[in-house]
Protein backbone atom coordinates (compact mmCIF):
# COMPACT_ATOMS: atom_id res chain seq x y z
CA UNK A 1 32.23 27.80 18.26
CA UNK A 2 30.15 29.49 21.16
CA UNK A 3 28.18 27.01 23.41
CA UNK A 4 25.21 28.57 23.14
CA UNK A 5 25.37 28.97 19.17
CA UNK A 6 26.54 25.14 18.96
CA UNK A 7 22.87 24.04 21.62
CA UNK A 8 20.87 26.24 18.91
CA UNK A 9 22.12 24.48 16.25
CA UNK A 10 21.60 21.29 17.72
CA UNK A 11 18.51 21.94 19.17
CA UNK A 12 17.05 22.93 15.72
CA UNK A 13 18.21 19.65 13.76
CA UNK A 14 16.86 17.55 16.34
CA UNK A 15 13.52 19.66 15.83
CA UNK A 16 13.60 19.56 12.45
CA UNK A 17 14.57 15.37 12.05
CA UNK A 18 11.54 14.89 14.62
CA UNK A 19 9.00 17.01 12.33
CA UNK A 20 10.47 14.79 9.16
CA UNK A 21 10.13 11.45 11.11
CA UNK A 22 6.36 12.60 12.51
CA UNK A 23 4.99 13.20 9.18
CA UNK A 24 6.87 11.08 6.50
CA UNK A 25 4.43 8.55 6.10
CA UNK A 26 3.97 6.82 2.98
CA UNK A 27 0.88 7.43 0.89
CA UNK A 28 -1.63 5.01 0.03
CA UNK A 29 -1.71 4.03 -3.88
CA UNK A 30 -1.99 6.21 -5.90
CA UNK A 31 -4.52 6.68 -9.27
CA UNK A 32 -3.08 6.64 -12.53
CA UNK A 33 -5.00 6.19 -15.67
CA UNK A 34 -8.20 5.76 -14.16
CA UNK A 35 -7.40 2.73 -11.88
CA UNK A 36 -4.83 2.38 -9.11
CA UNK A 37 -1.53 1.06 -8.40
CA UNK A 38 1.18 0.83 -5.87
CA UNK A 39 4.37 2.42 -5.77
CA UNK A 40 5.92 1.33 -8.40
CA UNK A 41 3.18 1.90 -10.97
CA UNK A 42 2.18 -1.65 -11.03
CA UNK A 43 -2.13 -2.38 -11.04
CA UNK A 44 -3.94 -3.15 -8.11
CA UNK A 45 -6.68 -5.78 -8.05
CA UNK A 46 -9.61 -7.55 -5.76
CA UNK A 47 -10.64 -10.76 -5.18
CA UNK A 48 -14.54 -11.20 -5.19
CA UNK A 49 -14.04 -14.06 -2.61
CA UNK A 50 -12.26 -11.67 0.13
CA UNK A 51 -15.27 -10.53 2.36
CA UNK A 52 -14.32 -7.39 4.54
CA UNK A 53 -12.81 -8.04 7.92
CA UNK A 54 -12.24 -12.15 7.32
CA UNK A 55 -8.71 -13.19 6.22
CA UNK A 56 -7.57 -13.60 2.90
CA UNK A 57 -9.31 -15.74 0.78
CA UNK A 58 -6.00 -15.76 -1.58
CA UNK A 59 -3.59 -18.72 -0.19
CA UNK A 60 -1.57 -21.10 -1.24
CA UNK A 61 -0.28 -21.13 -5.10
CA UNK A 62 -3.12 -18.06 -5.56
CA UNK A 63 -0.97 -16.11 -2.83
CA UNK A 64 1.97 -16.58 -5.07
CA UNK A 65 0.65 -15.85 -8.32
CA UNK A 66 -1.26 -12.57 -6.43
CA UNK A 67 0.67 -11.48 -4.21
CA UNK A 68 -1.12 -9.06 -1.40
CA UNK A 69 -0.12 -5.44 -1.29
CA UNK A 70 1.31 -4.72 1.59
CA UNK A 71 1.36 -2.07 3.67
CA UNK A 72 4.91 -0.86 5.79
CA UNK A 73 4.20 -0.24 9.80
CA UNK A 74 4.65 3.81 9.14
CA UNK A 75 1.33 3.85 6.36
CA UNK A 76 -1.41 5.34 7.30
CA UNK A 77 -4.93 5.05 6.00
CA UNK A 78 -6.69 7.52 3.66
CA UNK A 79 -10.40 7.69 3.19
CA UNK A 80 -11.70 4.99 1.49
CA UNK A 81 -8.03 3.06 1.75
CA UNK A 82 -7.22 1.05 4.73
CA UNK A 83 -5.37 -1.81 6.08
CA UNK A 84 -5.82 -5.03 7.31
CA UNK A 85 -4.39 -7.77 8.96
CA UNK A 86 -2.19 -10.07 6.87
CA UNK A 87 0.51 -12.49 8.05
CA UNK A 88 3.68 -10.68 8.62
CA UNK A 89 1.89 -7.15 8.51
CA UNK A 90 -0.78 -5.27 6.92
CA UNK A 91 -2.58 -5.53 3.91
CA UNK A 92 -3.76 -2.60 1.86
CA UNK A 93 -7.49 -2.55 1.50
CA UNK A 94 -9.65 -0.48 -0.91
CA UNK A 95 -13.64 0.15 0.18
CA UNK A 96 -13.55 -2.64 2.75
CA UNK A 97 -11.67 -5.37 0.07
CA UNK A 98 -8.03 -6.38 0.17
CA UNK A 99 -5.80 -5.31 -2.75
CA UNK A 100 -2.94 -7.65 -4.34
CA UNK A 101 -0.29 -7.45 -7.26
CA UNK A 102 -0.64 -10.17 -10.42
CA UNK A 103 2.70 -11.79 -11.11
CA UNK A 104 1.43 -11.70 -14.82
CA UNK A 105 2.20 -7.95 -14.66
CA UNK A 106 5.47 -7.40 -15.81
CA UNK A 107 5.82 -3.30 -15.99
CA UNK A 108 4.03 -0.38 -14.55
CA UNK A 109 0.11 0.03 -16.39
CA UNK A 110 0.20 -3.68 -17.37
CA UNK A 111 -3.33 -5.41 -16.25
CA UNK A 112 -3.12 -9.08 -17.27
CA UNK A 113 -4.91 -9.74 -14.44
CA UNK A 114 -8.57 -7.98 -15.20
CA UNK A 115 -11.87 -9.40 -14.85
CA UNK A 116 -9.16 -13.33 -14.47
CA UNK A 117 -11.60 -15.64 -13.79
CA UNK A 118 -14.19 -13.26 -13.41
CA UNK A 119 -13.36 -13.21 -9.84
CA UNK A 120 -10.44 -10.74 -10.33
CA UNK A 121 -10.42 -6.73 -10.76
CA UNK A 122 -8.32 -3.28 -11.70
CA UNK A 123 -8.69 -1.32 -8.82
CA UNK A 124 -10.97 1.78 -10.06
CA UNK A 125 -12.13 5.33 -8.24
């Protein structure tokens, strides 16, 4: 193969796998059936205790039973979704509040966990 066909070549998939890698960032949950969820289709809830900018107010045996949603390092935030600090990365955080999973949700549109305790809510637009 000619040298200067084989640089072209490589010149252009090293282009095109930096273009990929700059702009495949993950999206931010997404809105299905009026409310949100993560990746997977599962709901996403608040805690009315959380108060913006102050760790979670979820530890402990709540932590386990709702778990946060976590963010990976290459998600960006999205208007009115953000992330936060959470121990071993970021948090997902809708309008200022964190967002977490409820263990009691076994498949994608379940939402055992609304209005739990009063304290507990479906993600909504």
């Amino acid at each position: 193969m000619n040298k200067h066909i084989l640089m072209a070549v490589t010149v252009t998939v090293a282009s095109a796998a930096a273009s990929v890698a700059s702009s495949a960032y993950a999206a931010a949950p997404k809105e299905a059936n009026g409310m949100y969820v993560d990746e997977n289709g599962m709901t996403l809830y608040t805690f009315d205790k959380d108060t913006q900018g102050s760790p979670s107010a979820c530890t402990g045996g709540c932590a386990q039973a709702w778990p946060a949603a976590m963010a990976s390092d290459s998600d960006q935030p999205s208007g009115k979704w953000t992330t936060e600090s959470a121990d071993g990365g970021k948090q997902w955080a809708y309008d200022g509040k964190r967002v977490y999973r409820f263990a009691k949700d076994t498949k994608p549109g379940d939402k055992n966990g609304d209005n739990f305790r009063n304290v507990w809510h479906v993600v909504k637009p």
